[in-house]
N, C-alpha and C. Protein backbone atom coordinates (compact mmCIF):
# COMPACT_ATOMS: atom_id res chain seq x y z
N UNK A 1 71.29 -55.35 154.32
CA UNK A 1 70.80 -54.48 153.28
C UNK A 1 70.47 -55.29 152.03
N UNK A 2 71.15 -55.98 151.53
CA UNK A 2 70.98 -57.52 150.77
C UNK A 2 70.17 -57.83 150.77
N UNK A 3 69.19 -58.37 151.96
CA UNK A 3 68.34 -59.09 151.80
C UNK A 3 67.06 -58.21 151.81
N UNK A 4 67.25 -57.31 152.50
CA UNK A 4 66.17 -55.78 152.27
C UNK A 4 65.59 -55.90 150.77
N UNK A 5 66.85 -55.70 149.98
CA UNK A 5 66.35 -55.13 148.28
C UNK A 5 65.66 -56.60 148.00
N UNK A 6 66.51 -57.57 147.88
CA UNK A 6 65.95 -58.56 147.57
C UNK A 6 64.42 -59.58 147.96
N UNK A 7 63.82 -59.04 149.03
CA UNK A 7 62.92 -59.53 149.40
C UNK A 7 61.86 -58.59 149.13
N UNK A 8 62.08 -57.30 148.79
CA UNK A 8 61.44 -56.06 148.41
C UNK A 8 61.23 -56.52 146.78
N UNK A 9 62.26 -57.01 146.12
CA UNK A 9 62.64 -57.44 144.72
C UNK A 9 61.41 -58.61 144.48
N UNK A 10 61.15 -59.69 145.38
CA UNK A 10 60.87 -60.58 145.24
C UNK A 10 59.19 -60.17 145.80
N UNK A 11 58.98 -59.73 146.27
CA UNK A 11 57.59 -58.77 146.48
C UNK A 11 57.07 -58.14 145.11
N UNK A 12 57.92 -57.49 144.66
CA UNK A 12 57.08 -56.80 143.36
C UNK A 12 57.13 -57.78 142.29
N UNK A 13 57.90 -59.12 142.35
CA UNK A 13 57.93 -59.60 141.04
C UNK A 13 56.94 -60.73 141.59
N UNK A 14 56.12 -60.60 142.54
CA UNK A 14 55.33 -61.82 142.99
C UNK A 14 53.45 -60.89 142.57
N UNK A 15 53.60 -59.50 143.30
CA UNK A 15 52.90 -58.67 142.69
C UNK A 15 52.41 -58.96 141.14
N UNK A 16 53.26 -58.53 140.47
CA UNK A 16 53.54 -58.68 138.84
C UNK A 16 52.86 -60.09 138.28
N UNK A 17 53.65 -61.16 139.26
CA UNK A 17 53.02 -62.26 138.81
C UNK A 17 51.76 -62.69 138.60
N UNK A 18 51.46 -62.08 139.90
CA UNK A 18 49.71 -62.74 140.39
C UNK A 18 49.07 -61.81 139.60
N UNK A 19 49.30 -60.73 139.04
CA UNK A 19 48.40 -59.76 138.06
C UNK A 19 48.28 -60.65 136.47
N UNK A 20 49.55 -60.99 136.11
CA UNK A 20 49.22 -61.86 134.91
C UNK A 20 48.60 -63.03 135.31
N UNK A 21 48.43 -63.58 136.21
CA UNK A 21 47.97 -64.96 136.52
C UNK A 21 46.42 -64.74 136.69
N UNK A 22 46.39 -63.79 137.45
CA UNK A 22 44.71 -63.46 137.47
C UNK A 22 44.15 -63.05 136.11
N UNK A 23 45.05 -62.16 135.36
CA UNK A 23 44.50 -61.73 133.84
C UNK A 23 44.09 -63.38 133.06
N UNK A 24 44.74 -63.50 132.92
CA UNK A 24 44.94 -64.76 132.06
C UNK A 24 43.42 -65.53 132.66
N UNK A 25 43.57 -66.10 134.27
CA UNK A 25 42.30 -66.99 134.47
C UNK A 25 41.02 -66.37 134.57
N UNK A 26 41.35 -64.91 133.95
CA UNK A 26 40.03 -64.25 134.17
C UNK A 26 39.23 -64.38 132.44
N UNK A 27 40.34 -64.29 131.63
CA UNK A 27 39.98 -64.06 130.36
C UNK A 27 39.50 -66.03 130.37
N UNK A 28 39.64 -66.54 130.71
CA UNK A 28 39.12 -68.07 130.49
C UNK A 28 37.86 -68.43 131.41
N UNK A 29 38.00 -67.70 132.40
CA UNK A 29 36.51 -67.83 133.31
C UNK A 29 35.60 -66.88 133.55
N UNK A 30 36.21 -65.90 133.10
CA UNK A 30 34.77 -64.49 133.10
C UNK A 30 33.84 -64.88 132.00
N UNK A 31 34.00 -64.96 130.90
CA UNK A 31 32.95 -65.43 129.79
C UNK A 31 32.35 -66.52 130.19
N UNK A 32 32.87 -68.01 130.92
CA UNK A 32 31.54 -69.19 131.62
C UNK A 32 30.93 -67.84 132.44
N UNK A 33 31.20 -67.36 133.35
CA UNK A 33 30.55 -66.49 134.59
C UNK A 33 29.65 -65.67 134.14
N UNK A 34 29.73 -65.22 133.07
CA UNK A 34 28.70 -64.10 132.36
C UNK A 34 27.83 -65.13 131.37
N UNK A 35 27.80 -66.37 131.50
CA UNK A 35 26.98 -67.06 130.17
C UNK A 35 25.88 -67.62 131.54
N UNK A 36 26.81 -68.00 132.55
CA UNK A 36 25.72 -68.75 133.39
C UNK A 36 24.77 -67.86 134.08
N UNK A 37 25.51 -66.49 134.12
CA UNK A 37 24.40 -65.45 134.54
C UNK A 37 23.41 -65.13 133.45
N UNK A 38 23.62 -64.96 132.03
CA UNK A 38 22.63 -64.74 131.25
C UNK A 38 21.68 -65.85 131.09
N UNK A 39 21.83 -67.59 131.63
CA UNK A 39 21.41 -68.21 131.56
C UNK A 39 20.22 -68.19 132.85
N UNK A 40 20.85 -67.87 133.86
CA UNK A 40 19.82 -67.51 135.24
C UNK A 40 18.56 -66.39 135.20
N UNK A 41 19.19 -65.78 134.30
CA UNK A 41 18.59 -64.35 134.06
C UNK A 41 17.32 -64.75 132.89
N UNK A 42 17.53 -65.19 131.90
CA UNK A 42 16.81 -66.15 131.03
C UNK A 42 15.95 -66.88 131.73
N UNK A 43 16.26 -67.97 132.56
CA UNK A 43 15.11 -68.75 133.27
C UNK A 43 14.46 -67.99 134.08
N UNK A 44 14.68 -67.06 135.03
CA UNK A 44 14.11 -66.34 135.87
C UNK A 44 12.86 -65.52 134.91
N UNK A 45 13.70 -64.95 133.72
CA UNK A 45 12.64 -64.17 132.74
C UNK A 45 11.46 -64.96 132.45
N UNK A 46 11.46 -66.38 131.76
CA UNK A 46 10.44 -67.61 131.60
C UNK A 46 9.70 -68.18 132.36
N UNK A 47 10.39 -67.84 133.88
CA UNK A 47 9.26 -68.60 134.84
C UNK A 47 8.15 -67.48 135.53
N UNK A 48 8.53 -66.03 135.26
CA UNK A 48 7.65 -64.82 135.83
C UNK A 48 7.02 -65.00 134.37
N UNK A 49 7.24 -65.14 133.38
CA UNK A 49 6.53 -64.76 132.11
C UNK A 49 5.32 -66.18 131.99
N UNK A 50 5.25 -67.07 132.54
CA UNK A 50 4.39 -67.96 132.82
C UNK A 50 3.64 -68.23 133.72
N UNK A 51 4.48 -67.81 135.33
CA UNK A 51 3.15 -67.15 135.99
C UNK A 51 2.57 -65.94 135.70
N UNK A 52 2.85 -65.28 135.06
CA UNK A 52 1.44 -64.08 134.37
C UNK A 52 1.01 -64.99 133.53
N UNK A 53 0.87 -65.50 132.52
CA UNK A 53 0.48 -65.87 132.02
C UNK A 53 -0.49 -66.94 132.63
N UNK A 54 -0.43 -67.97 133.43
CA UNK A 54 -1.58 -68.70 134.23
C UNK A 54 -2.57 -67.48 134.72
N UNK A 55 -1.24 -66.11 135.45
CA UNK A 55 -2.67 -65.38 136.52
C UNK A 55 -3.80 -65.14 135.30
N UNK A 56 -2.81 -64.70 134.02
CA UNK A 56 -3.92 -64.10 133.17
C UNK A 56 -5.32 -64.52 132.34
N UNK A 57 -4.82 -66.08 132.48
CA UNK A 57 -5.90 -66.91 132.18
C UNK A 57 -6.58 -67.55 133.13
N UNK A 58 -6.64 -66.66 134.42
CA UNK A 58 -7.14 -67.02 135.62
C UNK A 58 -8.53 -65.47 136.03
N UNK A 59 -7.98 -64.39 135.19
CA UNK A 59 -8.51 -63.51 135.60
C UNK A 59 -9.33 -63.50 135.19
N UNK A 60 -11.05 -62.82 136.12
CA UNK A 60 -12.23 -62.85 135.77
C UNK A 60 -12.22 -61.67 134.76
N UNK A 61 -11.88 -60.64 134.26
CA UNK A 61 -12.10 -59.73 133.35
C UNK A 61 -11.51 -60.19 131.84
N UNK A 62 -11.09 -60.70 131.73
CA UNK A 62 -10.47 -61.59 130.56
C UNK A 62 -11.29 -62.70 129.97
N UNK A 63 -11.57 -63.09 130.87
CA UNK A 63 -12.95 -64.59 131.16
C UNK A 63 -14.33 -63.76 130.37
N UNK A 64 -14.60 -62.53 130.85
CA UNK A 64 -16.27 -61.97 130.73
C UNK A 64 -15.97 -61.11 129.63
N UNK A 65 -14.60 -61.39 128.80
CA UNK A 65 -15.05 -60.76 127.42
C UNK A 65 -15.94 -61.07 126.32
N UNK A 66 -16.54 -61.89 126.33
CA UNK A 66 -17.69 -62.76 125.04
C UNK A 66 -18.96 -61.08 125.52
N UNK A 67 -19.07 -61.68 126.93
CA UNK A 67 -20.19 -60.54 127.36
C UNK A 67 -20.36 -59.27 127.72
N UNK A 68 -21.63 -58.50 127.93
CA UNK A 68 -21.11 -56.75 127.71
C UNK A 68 -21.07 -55.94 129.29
N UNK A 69 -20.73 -57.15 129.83
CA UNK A 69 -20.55 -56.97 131.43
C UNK A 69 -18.45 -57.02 131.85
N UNK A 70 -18.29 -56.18 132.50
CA UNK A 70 -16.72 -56.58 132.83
C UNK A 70 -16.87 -55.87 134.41
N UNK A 71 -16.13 -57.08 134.98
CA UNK A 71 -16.21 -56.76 136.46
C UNK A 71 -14.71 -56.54 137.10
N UNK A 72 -14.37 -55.58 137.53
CA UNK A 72 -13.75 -55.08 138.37
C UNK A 72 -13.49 -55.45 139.52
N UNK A 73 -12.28 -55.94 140.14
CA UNK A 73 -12.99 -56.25 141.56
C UNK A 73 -11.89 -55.15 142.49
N UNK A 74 -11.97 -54.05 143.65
CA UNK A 74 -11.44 -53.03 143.62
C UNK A 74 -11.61 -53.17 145.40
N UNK A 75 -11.10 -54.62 145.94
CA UNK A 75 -10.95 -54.44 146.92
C UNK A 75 -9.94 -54.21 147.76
N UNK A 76 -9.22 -54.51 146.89
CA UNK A 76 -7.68 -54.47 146.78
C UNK A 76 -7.08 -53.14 146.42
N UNK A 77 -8.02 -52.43 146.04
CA UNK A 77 -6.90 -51.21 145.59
C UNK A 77 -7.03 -49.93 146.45
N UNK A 78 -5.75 -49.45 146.47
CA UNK A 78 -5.62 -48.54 147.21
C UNK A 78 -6.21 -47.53 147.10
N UNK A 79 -7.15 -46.82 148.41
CA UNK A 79 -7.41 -45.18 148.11
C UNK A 79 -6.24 -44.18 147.96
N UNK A 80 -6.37 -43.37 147.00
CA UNK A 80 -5.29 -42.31 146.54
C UNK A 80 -4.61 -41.38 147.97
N UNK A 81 -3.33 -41.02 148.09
CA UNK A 81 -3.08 -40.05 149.01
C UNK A 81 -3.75 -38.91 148.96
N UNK A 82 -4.08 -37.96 149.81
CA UNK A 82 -3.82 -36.82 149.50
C UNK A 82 -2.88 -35.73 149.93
N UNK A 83 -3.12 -34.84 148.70
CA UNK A 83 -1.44 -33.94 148.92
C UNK A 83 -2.05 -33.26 149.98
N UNK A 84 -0.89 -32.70 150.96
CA UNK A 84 -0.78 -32.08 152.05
C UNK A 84 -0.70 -30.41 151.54
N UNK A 85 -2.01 -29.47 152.21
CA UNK A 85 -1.78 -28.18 151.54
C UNK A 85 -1.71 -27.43 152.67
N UNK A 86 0.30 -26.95 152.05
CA UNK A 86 0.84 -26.09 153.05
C UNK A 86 0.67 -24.70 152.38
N UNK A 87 0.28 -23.76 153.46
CA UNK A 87 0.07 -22.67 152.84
C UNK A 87 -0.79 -22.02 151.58
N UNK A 88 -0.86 -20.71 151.18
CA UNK A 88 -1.51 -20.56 150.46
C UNK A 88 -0.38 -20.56 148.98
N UNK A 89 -1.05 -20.06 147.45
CA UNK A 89 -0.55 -20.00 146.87
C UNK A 89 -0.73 -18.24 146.33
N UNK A 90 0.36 -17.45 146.17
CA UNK A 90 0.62 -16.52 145.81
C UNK A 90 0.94 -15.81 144.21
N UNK A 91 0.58 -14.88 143.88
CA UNK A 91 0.95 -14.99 142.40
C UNK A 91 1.40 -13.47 142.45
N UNK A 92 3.14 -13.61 142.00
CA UNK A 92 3.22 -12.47 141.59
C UNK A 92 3.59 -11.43 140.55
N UNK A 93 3.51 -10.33 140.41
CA UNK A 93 3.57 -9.42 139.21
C UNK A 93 5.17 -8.88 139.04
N UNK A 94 5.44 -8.85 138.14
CA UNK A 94 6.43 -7.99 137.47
C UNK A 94 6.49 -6.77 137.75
N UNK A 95 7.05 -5.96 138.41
CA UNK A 95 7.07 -4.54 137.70
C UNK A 95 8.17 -3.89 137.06
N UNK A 96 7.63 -3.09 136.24
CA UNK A 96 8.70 -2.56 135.23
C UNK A 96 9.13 -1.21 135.72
C-alpha cells in the first residue's frame, strides 16, 4: 500500500514538474518561433510582391498605354456559368 501512494505521489509531482518545465521553455522559445515565422511570412510576402511586379511590367496592356489602342487578350478567360432554372417563379398576395 506504501508504495501504491508513493508512486501515485511521485506521478503527480513529475506531472507538476514537466508543466513548469514546459512553461518556462516555452516562454524562452515561443517568441524565436513566432519571429522566425513572421520572418518567413515577410519573405514569402516580397517574393509574390516581385513576381507581380515583373508580370506587370511584362503585360501588354500596361505597355500600350502612350496609345489609344488597349488590347485585351481573352483567351484565357472563362465563359460565365449559367444558373440552372428550376421551376417557375411565383408571386404571392396577402390577404386580409
Amino acid at each position: 500500500m506504501q508504495e501504491a501512494s508513493m508512486t501515485g505521489l511521485r506521478f503527480i509531482i513529475g506531472i507538476i514538474a514537466f508543466y513548469y518545465i514546459f512553461k518556462f521553455l516555452a516562454r524562452i522559445f515561443f517568441p524565436i518561433l513566432v519571429k522566425k515565422a513572421v520572418e518567413n511570412a515577410s519573405e514569402n510576402f516580397q517574393r509574390q510582391q516581385q513576381q507581380y511586379q515583373q508580370y506587370a511590367q511584362g503585360n501588354t496592356w500596361q505597355n500600350n498605354t502612350n496609345n489609344d489602342e488597349i488590347i485585351i487578350n481573352t483567351a484565357n478567360a472563362k465563359n460565365p456559368r449559367e444558373t440552372k432554372k428550376v421551376g417557375e417563379y411565383v408571386d404571392y398576395e396577402e390577404i386580409d
